[in-house]
C-alpha atoms as a PDB file:
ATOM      1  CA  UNK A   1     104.922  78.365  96.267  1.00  0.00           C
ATOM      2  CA  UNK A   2     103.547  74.852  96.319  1.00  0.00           C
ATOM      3  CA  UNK A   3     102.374  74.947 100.327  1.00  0.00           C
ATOM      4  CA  UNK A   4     101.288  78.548  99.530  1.00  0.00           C
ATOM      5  CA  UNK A   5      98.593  77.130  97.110  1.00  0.00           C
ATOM      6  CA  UNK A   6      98.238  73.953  98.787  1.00  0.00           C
ATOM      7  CA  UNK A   7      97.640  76.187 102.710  1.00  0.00           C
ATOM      8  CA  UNK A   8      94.992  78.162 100.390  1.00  0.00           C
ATOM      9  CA  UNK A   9      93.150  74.656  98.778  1.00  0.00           C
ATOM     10  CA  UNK A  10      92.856  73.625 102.276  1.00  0.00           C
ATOM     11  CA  UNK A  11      91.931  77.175 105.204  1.00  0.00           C
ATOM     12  CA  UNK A  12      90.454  78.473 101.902  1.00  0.00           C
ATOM     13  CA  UNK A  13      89.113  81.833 102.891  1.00  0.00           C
ATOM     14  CA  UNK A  14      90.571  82.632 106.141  1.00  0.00           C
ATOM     15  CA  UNK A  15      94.149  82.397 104.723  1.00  0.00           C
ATOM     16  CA  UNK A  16      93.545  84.810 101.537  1.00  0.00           C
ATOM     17  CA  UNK A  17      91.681  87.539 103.746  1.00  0.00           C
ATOM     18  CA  UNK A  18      94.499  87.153 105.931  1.00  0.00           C
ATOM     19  CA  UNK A  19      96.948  87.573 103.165  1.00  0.00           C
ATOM     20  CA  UNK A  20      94.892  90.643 102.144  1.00  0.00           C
ATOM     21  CA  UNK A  21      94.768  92.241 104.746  1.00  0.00           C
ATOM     22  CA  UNK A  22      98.411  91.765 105.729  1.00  0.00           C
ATOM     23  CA  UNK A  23      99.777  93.759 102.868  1.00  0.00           C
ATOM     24  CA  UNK A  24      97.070  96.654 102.908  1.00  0.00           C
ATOM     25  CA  UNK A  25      98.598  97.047 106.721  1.00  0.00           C
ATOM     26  CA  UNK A  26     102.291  96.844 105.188  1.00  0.00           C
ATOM     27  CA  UNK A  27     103.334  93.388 105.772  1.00  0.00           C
ATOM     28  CA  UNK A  28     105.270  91.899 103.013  1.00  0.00           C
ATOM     29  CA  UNK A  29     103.093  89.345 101.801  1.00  0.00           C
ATOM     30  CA  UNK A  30     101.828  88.421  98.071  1.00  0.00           C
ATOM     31  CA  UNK A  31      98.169  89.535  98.099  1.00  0.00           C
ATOM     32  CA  UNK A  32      98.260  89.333  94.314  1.00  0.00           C
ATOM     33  CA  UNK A  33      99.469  85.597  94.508  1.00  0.00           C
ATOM     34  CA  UNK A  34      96.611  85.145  96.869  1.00  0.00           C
ATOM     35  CA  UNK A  35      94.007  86.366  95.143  1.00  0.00           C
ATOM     36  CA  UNK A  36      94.988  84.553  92.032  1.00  0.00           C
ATOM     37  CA  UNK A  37      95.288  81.167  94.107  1.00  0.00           C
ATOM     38  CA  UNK A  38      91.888  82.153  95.583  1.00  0.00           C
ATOM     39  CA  UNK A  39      90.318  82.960  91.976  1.00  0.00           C
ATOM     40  CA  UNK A  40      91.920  79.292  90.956  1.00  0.00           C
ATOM     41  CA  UNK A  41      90.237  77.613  94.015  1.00  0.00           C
ATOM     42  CA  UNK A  42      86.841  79.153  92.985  1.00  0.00           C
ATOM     43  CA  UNK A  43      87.097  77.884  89.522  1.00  0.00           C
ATOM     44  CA  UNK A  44      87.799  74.253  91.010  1.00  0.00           C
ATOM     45  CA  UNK A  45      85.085  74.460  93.379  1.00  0.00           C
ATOM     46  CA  UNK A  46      86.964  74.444  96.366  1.00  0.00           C
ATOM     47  CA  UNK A  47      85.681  78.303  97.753  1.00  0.00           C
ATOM     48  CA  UNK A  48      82.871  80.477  97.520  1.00  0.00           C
ATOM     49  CA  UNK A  49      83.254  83.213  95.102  1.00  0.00           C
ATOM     50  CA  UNK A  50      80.591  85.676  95.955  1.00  0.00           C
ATOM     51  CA  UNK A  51      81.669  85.157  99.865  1.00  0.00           C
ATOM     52  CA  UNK A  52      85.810  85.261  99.162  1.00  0.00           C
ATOM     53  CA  UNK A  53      85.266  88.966  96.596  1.00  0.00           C
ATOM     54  CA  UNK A  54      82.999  90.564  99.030  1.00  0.00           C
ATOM     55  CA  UNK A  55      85.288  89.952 102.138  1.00  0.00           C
ATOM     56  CA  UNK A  56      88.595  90.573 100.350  1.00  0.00           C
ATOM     57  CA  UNK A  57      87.321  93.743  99.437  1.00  0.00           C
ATOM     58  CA  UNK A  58      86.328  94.400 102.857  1.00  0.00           C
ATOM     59  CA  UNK A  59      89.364  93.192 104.211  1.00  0.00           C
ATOM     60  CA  UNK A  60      91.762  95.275 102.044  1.00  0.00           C
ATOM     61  CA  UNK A  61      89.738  98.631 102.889  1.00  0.00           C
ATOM     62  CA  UNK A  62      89.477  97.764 106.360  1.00  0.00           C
ATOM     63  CA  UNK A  63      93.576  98.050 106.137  1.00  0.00           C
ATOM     64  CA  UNK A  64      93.552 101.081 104.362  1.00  0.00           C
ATOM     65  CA  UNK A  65      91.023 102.888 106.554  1.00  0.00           C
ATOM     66  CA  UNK A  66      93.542 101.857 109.104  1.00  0.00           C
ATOM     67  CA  UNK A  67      96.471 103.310 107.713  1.00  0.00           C
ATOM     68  CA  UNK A  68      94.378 106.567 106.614  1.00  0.00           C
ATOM     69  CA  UNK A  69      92.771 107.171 110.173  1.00  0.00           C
ATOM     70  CA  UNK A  70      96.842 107.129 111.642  1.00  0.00           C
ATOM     71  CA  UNK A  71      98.135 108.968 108.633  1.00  0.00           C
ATOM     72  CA  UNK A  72      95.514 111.548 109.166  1.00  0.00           C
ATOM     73  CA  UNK A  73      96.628 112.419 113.396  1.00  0.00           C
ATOM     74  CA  UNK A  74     100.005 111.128 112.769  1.00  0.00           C
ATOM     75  CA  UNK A  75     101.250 112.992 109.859  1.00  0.00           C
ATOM     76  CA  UNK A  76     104.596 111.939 108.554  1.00  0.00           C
ATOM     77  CA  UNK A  77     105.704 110.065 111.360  1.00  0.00           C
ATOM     78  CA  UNK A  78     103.738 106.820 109.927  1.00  0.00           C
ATOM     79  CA  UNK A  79     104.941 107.882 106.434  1.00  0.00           C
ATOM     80  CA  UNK A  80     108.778 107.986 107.594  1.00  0.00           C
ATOM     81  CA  UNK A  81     108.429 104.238 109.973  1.00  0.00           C
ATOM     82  CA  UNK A  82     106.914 102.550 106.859  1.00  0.00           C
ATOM     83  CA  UNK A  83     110.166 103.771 104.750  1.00  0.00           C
ATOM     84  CA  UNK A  84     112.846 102.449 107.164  1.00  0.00           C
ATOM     85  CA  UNK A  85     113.683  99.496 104.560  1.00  0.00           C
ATOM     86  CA  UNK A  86     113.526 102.177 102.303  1.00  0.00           C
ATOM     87  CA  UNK A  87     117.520 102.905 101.137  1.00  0.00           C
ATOM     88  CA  UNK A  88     116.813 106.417 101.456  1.00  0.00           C
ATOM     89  CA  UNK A  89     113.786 107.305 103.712  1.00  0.00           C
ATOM     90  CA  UNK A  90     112.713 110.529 103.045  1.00  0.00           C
ATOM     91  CA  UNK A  91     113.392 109.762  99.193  1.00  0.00           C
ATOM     92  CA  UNK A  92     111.006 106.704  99.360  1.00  0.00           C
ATOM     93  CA  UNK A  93     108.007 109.533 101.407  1.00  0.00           C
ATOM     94  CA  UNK A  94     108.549 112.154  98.669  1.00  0.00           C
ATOM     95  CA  UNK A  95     108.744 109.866  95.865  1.00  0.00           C
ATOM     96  CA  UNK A  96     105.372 108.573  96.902  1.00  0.00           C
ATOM     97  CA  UNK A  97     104.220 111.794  98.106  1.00  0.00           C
ATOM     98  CA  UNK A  98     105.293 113.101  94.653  1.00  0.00           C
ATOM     99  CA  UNK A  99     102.836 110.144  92.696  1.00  0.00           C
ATOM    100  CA  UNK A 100      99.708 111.313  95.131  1.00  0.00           C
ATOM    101  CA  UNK A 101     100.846 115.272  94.475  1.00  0.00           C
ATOM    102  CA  UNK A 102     100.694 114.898  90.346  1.00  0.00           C
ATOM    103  CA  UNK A 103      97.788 112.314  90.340  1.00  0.00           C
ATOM    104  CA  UNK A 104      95.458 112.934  93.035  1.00  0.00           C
ATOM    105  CA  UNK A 105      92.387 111.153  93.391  1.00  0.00           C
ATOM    106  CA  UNK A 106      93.391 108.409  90.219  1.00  0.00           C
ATOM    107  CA  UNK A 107      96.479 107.037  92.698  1.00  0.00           C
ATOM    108  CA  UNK A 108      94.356 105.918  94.836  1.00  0.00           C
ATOM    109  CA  UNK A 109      92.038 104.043  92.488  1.00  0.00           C
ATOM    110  CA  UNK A 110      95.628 102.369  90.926  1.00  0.00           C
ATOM    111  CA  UNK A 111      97.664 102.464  93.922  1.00  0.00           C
ATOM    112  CA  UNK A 112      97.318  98.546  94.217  1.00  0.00           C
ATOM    113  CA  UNK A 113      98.691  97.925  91.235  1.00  0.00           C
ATOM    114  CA  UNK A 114     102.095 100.144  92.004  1.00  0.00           C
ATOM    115  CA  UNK A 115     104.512  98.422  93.805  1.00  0.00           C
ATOM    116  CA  UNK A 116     105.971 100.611  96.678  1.00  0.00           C
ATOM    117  CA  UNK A 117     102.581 102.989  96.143  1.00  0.00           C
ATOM    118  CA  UNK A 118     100.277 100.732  97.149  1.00  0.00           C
ATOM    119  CA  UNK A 119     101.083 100.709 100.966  1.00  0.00           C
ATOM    120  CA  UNK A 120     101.982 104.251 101.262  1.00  0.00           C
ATOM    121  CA  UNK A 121      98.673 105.791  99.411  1.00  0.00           C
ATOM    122  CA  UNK A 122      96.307 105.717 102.461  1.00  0.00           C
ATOM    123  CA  UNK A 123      98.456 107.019 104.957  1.00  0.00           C
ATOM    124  CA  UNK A 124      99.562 109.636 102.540  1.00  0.00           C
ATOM    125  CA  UNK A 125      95.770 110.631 101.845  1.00  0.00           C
ATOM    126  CA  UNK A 126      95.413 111.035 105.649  1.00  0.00           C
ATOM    127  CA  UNK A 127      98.547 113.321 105.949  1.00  0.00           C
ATOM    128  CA  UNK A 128      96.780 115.775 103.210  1.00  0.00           C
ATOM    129  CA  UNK A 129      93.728 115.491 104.690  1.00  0.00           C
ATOM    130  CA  UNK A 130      90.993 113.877 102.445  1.00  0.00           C
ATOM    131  CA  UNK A 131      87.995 113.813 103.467  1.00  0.00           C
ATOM    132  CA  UNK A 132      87.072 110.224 104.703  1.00  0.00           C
ATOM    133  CA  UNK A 133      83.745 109.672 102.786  1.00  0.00           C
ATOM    134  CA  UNK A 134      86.052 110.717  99.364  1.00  0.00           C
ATOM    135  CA  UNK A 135      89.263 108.418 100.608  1.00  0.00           C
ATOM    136  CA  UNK A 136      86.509 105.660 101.025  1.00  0.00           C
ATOM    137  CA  UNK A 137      84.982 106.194  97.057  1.00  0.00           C
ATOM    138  CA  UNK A 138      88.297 106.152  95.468  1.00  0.00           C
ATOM    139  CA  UNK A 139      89.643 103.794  97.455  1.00  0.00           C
ATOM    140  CA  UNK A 140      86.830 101.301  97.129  1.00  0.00           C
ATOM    141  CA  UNK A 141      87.064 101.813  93.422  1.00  0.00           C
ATOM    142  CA  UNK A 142      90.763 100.652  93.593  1.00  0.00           C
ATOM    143  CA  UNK A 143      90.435  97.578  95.824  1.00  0.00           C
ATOM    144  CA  UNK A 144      87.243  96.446  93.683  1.00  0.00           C
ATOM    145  CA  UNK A 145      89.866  96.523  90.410  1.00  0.00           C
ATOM    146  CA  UNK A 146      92.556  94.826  92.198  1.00  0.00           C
ATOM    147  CA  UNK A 147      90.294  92.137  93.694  1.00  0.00           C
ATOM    148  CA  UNK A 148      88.488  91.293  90.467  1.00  0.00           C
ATOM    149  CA  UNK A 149      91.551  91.844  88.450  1.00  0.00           C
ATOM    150  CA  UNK A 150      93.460  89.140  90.060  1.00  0.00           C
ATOM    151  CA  UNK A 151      90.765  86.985  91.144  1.00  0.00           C
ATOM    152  CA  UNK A 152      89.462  86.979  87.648  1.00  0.00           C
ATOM    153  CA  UNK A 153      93.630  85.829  86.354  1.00  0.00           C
ATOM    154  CA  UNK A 154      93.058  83.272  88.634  1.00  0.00           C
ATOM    155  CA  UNK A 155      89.869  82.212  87.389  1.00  0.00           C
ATOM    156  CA  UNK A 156      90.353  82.345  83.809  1.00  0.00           C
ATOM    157  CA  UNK A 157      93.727  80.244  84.163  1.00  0.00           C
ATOM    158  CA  UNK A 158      93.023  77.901  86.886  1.00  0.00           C
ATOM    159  CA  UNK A 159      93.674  75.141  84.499  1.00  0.00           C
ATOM    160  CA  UNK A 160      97.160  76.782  83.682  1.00  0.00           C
ATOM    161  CA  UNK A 161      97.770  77.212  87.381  1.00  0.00           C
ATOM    162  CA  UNK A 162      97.665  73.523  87.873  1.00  0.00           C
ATOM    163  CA  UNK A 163     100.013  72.592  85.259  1.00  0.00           C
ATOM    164  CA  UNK A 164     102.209  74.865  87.113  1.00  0.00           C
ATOM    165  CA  UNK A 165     101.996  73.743  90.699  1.00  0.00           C
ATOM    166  CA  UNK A 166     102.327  69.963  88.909  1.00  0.00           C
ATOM    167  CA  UNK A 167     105.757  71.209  87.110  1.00  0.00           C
ATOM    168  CA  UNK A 168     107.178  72.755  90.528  1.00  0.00           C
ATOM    169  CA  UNK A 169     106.216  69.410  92.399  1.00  0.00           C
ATOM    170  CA  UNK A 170     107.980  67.681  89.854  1.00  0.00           C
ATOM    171  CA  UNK A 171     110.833  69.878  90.001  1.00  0.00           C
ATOM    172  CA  UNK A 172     110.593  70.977  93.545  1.00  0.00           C
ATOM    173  CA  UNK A 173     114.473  70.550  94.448  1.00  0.00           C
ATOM    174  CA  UNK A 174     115.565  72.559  91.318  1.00  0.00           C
ATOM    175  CA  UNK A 175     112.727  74.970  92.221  1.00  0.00           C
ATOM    176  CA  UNK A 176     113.830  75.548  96.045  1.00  0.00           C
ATOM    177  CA  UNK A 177     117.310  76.226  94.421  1.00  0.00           C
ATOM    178  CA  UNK A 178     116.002  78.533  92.201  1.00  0.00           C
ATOM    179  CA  UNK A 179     114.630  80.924  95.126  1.00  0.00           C
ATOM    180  CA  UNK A 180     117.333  80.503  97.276  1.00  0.00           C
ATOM    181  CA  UNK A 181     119.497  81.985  94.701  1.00  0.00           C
ATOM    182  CA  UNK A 182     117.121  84.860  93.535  1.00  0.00           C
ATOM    183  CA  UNK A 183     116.484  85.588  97.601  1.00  0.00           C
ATOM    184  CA  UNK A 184     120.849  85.720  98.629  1.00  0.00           C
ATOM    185  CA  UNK A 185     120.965  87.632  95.274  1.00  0.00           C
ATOM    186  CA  UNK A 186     118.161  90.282  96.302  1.00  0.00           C
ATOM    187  CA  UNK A 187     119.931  90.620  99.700  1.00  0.00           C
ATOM    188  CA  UNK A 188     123.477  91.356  97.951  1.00  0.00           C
ATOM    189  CA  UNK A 189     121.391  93.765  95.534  1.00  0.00           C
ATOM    190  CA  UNK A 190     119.898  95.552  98.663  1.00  0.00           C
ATOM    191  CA  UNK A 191     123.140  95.963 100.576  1.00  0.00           C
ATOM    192  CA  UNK A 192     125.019  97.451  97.057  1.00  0.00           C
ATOM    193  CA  UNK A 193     121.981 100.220  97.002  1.00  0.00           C
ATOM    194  CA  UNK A 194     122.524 100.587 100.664  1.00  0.00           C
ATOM    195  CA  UNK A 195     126.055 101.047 100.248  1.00  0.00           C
ATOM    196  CA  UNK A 196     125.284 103.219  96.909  1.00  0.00           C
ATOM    197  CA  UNK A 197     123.517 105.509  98.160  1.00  0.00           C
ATOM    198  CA  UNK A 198     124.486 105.782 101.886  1.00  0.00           C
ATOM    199  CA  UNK A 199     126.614 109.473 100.909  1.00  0.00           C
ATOM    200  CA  UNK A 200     123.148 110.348 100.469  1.00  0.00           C
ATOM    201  CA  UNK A 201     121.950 109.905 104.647  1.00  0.00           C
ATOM    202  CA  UNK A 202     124.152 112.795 105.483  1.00  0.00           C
ATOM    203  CA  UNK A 203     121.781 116.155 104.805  1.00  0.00           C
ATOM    204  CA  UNK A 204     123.959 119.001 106.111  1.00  0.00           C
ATOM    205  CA  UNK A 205     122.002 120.725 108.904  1.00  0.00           C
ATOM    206  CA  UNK A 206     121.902 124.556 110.481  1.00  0.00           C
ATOM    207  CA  UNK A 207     121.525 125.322 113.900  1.00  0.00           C
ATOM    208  CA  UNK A 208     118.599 127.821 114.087  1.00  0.00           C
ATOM    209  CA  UNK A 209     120.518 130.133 116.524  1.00  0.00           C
ATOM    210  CA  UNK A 210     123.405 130.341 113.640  1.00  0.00           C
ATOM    211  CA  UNK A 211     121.031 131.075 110.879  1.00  0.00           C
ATOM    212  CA  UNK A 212     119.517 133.860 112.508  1.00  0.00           C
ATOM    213  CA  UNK A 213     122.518 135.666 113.425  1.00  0.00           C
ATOM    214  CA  UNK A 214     123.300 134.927 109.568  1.00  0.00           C
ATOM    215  CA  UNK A 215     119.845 136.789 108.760  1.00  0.00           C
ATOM    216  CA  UNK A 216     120.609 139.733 110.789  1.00  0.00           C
ATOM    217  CA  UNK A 217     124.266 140.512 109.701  1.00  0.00           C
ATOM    218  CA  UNK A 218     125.722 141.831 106.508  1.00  0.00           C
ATOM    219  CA  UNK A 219     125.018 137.965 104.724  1.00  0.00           C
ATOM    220  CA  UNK A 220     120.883 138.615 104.655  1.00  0.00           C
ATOM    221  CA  UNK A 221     121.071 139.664 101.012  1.00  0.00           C
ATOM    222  CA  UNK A 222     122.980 136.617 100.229  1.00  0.00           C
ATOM    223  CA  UNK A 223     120.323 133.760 101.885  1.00  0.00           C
ATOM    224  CA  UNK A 224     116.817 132.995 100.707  1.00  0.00           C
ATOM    225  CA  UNK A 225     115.066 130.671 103.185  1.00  0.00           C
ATOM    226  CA  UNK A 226     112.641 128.531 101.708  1.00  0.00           C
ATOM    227  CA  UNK A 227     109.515 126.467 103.537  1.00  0.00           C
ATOM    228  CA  UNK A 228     109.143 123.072 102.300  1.00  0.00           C
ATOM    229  CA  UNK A 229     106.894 122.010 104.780  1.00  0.00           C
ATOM    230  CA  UNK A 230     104.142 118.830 103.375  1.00  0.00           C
ATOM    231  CA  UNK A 231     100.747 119.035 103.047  1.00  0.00           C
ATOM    232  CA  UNK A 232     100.465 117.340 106.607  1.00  0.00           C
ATOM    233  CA  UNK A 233     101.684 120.283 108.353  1.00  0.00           C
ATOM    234  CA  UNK A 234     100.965 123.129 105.709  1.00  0.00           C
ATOM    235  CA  UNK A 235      97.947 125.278 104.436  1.00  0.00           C
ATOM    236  CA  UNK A 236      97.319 128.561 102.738  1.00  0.00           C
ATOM    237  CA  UNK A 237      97.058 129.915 106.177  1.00  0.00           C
ATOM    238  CA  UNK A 238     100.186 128.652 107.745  1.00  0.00           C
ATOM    239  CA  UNK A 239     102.416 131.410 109.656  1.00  0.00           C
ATOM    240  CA  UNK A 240     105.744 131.426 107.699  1.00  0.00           C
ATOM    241  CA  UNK A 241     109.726 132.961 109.105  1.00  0.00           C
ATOM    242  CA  UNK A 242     109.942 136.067 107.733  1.00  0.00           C
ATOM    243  CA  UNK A 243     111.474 136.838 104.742  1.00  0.00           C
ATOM    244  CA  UNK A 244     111.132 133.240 103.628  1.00  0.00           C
ATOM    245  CA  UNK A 245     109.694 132.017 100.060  1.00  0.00           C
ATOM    246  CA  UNK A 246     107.267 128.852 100.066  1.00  0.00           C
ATOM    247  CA  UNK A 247     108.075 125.686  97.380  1.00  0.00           C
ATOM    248  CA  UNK A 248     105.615 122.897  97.579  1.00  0.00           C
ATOM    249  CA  UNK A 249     108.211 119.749  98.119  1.00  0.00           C
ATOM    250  CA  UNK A 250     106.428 116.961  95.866  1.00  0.00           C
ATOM    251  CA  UNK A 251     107.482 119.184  92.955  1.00  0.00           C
ATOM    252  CA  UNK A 252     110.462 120.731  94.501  1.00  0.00           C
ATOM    253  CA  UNK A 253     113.068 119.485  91.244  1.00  0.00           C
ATOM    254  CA  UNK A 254     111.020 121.919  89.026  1.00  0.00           C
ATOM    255  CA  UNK A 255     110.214 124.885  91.702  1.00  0.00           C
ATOM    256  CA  UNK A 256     114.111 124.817  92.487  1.00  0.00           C
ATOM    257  CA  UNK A 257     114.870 125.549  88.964  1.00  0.00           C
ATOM    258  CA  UNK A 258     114.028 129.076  89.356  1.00  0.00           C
ATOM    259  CA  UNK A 259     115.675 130.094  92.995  1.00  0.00           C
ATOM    260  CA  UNK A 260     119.288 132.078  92.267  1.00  0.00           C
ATOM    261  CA  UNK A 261     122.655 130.040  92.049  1.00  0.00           C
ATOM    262  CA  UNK A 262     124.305 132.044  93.099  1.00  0.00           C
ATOM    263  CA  UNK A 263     122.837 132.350  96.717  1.00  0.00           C
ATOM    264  CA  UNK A 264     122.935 130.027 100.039  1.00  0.00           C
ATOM    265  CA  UNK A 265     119.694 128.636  99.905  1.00  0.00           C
ATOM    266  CA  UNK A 266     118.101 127.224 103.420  1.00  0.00           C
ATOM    267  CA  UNK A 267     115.253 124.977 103.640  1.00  0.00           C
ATOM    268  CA  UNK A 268     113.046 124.103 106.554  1.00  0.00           C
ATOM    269  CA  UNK A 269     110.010 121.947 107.477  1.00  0.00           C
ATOM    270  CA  UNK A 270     108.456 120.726 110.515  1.00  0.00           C
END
């Protein structure tokens, strides 16, 4: 955490814009941490505040344009890549889908703040088709409390920040330690989820050939077919197979509630 700081006291700018812009693309990098460090380095004297808000901002919405503009012609494909750490993939898209679904336009101004959100709100405001000009509004409006939020923490405490750094120099050995623990122990805790949950990977599937000699035989009355399709590949328009009921998927736990028990119940999407 020390050469984090001490890479920011010295490249300054380039390395928090960097940083910035990293994690609005998805990387896994602390853009909180750097905006704090870059808030502390202000204080001190060492960077230009005006110069390091105004290009953070514009570095973190040039990363979510980025990610909207491919959400928006790539529909869930983007959506599904940027879940493969995810334990469960399409659990991680409609969990996130489900936040945007329920919210709306106020995700977007405190996706930042919501781990696991925070990357996946652009491309997911692509997918159901924003308009740019009202992605850009909400979005800016987000990006201008996260900046300021954590440049400000930075600024405030700079003093307190020091004291910090000071302690893990003093205790750097013990410190290393410390993370090397917490890291092997996060890797154990990811492969117990993995393991966990992996029943959860196999979704039973239906040939469409099968399921239409199903729908023209004797077992009709006991089916309903249900379209789950997302907003990315779904309007009011959209052709539907015949016979079939629509259930909008970010709310699918509550719309399910009302379908019959006692019936084989097929979904589809794209």
């Amino acid at each position: 955490m020390s050469d984090f700081f001490s890479a920011i006291a010295r490249h300054g700018h380039i390395v928090v814009l960097a940083v910035v812009f990293g994690e609005a693309i998805g990387l896994p990098v602390p853009a909180a941490m750097a905006l704090v460090a870059g808030g502390a380095a202000v204080a001190s004297g060492s960077l230009n505040g005006p110069y390091l808000f105004v290009f953070s901002i514009l570095a973190i919405m040039t990363g979510d344009l980025l990610l909207f503009i491919v959400g928006r012609y790539t529909g869930w494909a983007l959506l599904g890549f940027m879940c493969k750490v995810s334990v469960n993939p399409e659990t991680c898209i409609l969990r996130s889908a489900e936040s945007f679904y329920k919210r709306g336009k106020v995700t977007l101004i405190l996706a930042k703040f919501i781990p696991g959100i925070n990357t996946m709100a652009p491309p997911l405001a692509g997918t159901m088709k924003m308009r740019p000009f009202q992605f850009l509004r909400f979005d800016f409006l987000g990006v201008l409390l996260y900046v300021g939020g954590y440049g400000a923490l930075g600024f405030l405490f700079h003093d307190f920040l020091a004291a910090i750094l000071r302690g893990f120099q003093t205790a750097s050995r013990a410190v290393e330690a410390v993370f090397v623990f917490a890291f092997l122990g996060y890797i154990v805790y990811r492969i117990w989820l993995y393991r966990k949950y992996a029943m959860y990977r196999v979704v039973p599937r239906v040939q469409v050939q099968e399921l239409a000699r199903k729908l023209e035989s004797e077992e009709a009355g006991n089916i309903v077919l249900v379209d789950v399709r997302s907003h990315g590949y779904y309007d009011s328009g959209a052709s539907r197979i015949k016979g079939s009921i629509r259930l909008e998927p970010n709310n699918i736990a509550e719309e399910i509630k009302a379908l019959s028990h006692n019936k084989d119940i097929y979904l589809y999407c794209t």
